[in-house]
PDB file of N, CA and C in Angstrom:
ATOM      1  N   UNK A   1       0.858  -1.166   0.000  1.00  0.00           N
ATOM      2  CA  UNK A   1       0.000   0.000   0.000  1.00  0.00           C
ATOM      3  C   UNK A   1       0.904   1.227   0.000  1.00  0.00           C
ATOM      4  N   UNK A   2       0.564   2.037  -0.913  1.00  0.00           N
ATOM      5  CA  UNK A   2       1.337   3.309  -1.069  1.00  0.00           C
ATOM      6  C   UNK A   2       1.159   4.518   0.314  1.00  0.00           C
ATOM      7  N   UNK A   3       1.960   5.434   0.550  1.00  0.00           N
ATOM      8  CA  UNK A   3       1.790   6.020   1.288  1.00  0.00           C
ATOM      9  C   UNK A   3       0.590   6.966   1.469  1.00  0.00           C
ATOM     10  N   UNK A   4       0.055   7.383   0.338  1.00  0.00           N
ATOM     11  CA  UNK A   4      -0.950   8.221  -0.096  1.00  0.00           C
ATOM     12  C   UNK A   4      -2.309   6.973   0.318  1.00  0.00           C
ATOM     13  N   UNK A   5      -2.040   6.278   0.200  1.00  0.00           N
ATOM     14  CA  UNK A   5      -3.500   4.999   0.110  1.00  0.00           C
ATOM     15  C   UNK A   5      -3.273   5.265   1.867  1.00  0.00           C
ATOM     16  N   UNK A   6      -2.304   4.802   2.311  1.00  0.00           N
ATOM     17  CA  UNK A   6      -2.275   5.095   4.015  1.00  0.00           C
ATOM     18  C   UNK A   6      -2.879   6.147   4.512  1.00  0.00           C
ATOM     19  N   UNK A   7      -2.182   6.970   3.733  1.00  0.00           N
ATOM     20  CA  UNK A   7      -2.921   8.402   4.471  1.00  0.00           C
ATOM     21  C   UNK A   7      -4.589   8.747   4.146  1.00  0.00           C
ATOM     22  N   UNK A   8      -4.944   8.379   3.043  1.00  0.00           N
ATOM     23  CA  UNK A   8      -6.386   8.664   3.252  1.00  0.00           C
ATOM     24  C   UNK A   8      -7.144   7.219   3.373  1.00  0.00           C
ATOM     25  N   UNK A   9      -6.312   6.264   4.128  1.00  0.00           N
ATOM     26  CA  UNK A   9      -7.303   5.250   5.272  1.00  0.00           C
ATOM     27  C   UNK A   9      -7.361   5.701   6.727  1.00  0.00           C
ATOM     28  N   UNK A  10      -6.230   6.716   7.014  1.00  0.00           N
ATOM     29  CA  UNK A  10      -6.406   6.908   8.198  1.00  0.00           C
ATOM     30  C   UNK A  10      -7.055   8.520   8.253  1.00  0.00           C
ATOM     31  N   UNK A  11      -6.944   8.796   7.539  1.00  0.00           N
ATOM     32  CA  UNK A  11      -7.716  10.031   7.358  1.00  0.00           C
ATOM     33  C   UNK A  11      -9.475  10.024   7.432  1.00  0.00           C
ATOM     34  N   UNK A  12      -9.818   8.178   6.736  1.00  0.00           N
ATOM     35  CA  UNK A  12     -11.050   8.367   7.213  1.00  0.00           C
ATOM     36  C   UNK A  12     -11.423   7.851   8.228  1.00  0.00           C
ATOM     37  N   UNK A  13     -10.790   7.299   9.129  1.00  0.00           N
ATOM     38  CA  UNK A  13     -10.792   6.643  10.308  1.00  0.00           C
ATOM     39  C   UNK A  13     -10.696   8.176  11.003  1.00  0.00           C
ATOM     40  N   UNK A  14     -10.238   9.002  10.892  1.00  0.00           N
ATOM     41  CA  UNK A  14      -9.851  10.019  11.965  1.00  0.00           C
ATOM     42  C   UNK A  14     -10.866  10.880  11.451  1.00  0.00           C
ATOM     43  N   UNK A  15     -11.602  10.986   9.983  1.00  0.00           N
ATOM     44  CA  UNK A  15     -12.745  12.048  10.225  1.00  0.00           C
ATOM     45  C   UNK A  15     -14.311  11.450  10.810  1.00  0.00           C
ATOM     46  N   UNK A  16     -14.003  10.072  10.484  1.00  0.00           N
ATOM     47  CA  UNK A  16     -15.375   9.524  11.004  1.00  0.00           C
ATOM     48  C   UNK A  16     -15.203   9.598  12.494  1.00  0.00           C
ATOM     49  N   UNK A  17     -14.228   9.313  12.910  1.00  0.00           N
ATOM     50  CA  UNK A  17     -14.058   9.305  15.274  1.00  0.00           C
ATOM     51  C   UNK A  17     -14.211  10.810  15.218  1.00  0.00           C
ATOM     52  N   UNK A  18     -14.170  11.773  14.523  1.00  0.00           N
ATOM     53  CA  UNK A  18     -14.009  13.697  14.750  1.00  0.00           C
ATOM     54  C   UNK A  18     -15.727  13.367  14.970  1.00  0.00           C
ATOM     55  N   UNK A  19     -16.189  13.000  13.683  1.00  0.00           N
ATOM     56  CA  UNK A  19     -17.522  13.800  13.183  1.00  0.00           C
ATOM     57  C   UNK A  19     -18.182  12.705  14.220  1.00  0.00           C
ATOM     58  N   UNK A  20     -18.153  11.234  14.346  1.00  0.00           N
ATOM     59  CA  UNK A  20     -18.962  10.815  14.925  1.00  0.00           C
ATOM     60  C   UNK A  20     -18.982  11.475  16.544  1.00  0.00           C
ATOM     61  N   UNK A  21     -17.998  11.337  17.226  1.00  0.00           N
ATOM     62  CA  UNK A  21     -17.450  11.694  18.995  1.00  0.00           C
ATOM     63  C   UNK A  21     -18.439  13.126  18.474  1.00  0.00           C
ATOM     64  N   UNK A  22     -18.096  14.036  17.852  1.00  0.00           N
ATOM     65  CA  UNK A  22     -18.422  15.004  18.001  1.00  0.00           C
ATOM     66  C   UNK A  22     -20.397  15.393  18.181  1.00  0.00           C
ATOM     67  N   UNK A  23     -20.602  14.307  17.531  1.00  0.00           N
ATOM     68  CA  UNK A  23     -22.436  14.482  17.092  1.00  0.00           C
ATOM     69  C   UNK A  23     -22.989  13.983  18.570  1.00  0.00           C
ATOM     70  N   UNK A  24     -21.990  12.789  18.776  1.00  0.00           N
ATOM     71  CA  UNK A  24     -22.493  12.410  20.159  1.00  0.00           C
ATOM     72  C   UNK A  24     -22.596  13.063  21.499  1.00  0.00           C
ATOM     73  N   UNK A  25     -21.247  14.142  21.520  1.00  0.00           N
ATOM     74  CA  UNK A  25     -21.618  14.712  22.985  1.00  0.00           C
ATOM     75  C   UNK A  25     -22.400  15.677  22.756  1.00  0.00           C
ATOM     76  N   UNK A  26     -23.198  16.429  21.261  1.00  0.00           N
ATOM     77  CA  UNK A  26     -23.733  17.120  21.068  1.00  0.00           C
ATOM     78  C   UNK A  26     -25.345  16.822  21.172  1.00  0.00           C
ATOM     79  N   UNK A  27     -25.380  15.395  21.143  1.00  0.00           N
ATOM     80  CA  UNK A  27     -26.593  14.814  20.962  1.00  0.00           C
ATOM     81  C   UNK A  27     -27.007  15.375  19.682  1.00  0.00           C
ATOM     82  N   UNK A  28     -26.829  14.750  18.404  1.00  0.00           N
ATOM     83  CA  UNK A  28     -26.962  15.509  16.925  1.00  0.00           C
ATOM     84  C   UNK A  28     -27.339  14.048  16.418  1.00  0.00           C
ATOM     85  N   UNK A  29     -27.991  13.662  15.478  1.00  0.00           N
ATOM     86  CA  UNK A  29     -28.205  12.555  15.342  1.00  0.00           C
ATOM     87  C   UNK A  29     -26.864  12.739  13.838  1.00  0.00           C
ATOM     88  N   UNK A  30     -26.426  11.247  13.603  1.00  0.00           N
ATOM     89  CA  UNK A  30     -25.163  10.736  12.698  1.00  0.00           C
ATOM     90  C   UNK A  30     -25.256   9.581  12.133  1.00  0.00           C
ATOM     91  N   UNK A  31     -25.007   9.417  10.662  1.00  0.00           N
ATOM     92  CA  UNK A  31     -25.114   8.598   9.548  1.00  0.00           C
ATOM     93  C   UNK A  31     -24.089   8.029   9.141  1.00  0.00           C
ATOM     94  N   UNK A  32     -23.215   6.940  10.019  1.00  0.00           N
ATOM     95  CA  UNK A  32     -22.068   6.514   9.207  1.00  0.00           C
ATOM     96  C   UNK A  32     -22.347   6.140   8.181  1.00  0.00           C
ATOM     97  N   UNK A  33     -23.319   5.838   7.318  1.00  0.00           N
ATOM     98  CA  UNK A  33     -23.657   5.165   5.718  1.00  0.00           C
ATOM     99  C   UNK A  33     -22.970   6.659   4.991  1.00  0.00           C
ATOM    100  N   UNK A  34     -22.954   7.794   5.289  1.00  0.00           N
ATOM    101  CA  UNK A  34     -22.922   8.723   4.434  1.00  0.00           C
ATOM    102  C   UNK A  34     -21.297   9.450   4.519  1.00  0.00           C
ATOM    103  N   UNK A  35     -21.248   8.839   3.625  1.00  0.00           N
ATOM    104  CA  UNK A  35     -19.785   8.916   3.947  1.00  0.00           C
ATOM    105  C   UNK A  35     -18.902  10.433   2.662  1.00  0.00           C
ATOM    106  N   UNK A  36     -17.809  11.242   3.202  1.00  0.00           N
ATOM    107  CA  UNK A  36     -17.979  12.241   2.127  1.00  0.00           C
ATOM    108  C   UNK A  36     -16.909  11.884   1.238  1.00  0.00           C
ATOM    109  N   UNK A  37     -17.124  13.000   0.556  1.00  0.00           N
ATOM    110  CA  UNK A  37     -16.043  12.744  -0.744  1.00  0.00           C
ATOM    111  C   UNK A  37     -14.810  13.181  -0.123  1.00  0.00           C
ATOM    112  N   UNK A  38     -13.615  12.119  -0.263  1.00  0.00           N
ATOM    113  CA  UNK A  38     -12.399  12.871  -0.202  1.00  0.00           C
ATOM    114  C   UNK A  38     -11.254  13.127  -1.215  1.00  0.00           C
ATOM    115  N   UNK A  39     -12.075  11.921  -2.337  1.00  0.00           N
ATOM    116  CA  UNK A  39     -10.846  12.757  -3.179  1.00  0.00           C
ATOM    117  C   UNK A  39     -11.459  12.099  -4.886  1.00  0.00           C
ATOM    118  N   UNK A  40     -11.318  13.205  -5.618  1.00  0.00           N
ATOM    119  CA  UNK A  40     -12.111  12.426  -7.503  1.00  0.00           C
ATOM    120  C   UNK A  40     -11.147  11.156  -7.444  1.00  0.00           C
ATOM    121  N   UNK A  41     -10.137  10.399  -6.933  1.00  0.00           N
ATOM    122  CA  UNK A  41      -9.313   9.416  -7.494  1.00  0.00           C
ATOM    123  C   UNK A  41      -9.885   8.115  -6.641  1.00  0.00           C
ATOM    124  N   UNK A  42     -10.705   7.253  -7.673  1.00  0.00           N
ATOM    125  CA  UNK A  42     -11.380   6.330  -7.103  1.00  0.00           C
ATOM    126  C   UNK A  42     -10.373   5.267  -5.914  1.00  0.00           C
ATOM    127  N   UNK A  43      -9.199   4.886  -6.074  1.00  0.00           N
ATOM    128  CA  UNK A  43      -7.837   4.597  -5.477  1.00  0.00           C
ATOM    129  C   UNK A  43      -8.331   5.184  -3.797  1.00  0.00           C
ATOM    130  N   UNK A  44      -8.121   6.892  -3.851  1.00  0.00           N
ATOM    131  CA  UNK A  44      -7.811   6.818  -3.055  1.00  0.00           C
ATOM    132  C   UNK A  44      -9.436   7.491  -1.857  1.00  0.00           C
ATOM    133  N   UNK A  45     -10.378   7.725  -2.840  1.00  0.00           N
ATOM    134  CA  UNK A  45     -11.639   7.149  -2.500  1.00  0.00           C
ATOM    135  C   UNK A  45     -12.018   5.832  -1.528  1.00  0.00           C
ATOM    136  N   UNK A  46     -11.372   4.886  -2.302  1.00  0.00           N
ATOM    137  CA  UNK A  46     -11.575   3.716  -1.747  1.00  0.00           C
ATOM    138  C   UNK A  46     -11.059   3.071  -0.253  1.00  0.00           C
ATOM    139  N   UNK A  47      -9.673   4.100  -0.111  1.00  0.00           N
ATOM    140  CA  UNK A  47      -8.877   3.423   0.657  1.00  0.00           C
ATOM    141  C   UNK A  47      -9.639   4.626   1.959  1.00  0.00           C
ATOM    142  N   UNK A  48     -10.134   5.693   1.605  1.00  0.00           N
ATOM    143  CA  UNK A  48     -10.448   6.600   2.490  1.00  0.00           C
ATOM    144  C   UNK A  48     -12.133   5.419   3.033  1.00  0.00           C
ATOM    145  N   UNK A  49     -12.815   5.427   1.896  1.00  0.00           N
ATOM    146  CA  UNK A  49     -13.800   4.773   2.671  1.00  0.00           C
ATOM    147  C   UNK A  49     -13.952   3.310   3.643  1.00  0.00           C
ATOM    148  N   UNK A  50     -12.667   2.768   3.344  1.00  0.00           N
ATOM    149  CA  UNK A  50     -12.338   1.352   4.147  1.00  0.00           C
ATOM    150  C   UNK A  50     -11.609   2.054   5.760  1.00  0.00           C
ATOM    151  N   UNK A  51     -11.423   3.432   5.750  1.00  0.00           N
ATOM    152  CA  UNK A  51     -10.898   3.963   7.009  1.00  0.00           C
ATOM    153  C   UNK A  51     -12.056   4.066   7.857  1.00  0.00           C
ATOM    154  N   UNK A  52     -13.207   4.800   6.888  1.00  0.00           N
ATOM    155  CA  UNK A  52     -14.403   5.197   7.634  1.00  0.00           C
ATOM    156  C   UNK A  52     -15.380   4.229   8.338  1.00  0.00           C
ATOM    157  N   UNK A  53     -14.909   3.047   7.464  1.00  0.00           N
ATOM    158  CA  UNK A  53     -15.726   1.631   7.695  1.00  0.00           C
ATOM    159  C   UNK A  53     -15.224   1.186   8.919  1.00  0.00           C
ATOM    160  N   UNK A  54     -13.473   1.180   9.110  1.00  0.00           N
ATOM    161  CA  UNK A  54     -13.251   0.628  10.138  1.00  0.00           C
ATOM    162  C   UNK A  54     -13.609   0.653  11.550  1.00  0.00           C
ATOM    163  N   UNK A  55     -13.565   2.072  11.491  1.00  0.00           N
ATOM    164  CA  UNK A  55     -14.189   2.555  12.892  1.00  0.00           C
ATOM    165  C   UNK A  55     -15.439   1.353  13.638  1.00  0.00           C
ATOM    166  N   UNK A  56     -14.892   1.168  14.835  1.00  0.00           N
ATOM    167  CA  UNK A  56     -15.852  -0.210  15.357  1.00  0.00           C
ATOM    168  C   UNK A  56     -16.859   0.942  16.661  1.00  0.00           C
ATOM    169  N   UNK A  57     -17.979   0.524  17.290  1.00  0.00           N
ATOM    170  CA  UNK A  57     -18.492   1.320  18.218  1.00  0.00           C
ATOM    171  C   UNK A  57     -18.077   1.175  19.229  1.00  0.00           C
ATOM    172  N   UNK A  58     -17.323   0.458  19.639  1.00  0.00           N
ATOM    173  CA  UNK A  58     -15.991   0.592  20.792  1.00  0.00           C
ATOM    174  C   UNK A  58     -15.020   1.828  20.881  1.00  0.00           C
ATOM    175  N   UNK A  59     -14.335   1.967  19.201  1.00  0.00           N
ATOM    176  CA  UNK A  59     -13.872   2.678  19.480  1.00  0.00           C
ATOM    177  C   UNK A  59     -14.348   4.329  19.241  1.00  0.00           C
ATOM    178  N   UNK A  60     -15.310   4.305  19.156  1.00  0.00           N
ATOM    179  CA  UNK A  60     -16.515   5.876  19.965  1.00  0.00           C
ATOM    180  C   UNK A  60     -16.426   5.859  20.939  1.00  0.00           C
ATOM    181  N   UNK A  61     -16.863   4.651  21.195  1.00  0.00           N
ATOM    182  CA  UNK A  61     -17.488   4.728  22.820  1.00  0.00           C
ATOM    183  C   UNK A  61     -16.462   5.522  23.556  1.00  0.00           C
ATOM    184  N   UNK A  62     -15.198   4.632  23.801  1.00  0.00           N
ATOM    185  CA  UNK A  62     -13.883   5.012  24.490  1.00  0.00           C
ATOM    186  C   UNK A  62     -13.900   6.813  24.311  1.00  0.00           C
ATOM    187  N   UNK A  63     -13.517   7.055  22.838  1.00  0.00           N
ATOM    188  CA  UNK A  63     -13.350   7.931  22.506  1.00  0.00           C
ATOM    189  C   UNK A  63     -14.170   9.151  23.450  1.00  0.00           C
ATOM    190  N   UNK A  64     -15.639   8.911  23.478  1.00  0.00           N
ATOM    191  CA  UNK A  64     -16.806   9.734  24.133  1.00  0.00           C
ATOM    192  C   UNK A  64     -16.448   9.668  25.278  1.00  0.00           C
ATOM    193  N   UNK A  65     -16.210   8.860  25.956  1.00  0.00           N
ATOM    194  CA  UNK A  65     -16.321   8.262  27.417  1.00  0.00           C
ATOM    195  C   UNK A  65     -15.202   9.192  28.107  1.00  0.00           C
ATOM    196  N   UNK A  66     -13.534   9.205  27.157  1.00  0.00           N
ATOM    197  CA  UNK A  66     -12.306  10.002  27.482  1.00  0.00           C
ATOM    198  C   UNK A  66     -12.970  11.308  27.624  1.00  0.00           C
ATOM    199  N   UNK A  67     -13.751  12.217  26.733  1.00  0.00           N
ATOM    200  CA  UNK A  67     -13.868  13.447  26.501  1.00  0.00           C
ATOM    201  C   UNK A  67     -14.719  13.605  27.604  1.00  0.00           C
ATOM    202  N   UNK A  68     -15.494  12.437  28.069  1.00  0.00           N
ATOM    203  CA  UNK A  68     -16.419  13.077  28.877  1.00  0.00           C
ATOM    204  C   UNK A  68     -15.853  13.381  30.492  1.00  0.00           C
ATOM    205  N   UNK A  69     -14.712  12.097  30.477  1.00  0.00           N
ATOM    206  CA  UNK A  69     -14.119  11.978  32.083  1.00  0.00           C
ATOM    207  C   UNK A  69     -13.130  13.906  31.718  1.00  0.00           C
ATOM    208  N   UNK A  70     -12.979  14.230  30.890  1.00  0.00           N
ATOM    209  CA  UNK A  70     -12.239  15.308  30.585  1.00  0.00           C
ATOM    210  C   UNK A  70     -12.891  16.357  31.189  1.00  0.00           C
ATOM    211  N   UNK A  71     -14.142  16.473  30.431  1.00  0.00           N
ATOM    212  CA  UNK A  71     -15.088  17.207  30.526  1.00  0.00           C
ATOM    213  C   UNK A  71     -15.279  17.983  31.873  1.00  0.00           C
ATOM    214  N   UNK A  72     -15.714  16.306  32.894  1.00  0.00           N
ATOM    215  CA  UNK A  72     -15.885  16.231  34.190  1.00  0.00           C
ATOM    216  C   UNK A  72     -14.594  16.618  35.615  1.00  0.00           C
ATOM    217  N   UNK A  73     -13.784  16.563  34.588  1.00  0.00           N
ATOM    218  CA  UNK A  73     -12.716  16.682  35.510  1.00  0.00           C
ATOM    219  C   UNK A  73     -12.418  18.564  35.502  1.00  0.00           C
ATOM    220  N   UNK A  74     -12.291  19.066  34.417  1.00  0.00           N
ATOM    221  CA  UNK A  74     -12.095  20.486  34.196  1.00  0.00           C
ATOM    222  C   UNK A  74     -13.466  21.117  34.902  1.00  0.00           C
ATOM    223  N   UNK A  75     -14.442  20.498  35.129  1.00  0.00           N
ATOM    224  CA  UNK A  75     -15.665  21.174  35.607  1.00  0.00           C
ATOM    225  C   UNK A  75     -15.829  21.243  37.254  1.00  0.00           C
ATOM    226  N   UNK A  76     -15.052  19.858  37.695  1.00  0.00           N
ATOM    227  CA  UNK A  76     -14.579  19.938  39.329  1.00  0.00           C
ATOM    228  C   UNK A  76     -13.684  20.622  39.545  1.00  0.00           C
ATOM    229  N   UNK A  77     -12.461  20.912  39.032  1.00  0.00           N
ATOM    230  CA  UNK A  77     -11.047  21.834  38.756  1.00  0.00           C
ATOM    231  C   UNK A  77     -11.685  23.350  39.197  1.00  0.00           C
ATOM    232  N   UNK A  78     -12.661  23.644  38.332  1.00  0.00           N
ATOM    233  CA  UNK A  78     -13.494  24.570  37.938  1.00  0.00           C
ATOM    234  C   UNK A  78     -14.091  24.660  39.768  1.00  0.00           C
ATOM    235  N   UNK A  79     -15.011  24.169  39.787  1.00  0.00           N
ATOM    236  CA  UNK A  79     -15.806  24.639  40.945  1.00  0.00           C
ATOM    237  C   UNK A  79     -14.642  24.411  41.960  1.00  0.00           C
ATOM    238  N   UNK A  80     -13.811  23.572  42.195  1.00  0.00           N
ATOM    239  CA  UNK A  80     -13.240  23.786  43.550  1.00  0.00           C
ATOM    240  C   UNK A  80     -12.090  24.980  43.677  1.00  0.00           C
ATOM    241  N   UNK A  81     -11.251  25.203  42.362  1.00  0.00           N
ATOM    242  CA  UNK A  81     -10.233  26.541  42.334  1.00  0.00           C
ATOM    243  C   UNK A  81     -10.769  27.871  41.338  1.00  0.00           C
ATOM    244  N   UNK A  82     -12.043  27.931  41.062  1.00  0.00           N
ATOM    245  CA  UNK A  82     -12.364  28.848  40.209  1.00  0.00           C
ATOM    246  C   UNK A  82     -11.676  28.844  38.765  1.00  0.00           C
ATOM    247  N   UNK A  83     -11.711  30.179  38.330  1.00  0.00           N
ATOM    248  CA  UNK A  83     -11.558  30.038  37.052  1.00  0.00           C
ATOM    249  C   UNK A  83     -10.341  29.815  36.712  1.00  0.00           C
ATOM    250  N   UNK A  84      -9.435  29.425  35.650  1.00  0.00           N
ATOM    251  CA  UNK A  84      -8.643  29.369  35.161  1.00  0.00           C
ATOM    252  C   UNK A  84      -7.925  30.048  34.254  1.00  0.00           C
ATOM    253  N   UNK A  85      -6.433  29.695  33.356  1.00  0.00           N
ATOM    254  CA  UNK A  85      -6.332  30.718  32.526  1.00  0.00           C
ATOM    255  C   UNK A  85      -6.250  31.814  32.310  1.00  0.00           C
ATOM    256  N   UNK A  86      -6.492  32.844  33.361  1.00  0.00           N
ATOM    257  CA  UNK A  86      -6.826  34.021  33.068  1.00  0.00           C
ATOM    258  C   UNK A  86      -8.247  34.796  32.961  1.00  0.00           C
ATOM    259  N   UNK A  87      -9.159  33.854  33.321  1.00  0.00           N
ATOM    260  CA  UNK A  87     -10.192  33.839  32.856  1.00  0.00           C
ATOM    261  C   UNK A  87     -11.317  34.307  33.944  1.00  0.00           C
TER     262      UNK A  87
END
């Protein structure tokens, strides 16, 4: 596999965990069937949509689950030392 075929398999592996993680903590409803265009070269079309495919619901879940312990943790940070940053 060429380097270019690599890069847009993991490219769709990394926009489907963006767009999916992202719809979820938003509560947005999400269509992995719909997958976008990333490139006119059927090649590397192909190798992008076998990225998007891979994505398993495990690895969301995790994904959601990290952002959320994140979430939760900056929000206790938050109430027990106030604001942060400068802020």
């Amino acid at each position: 596999m060429g380097s270019n075929w690599e890069w847009s398999y993991r490219k769709g592996r990394d926009d489907r965990m963006k767009q999916e993680v992202d719809a979820r903590m938003h509560n947005m409803p999400f269509d992995p069937r719909k997958i976008p265009l990333h490139s006119h070269c059927g090649t590397m079309q192909s190798y992008f949509n076998k990225g998007w495919q891979s994505v398993r619901a495990i690895d969301i879940q995790l994904r959601v689950d990290g952002q959320q312990i994140y979430k939760n943790a900056r929000a206790a940070l938050k109430k027990r030392f106030g604001e942060s940053n400068g802020r």
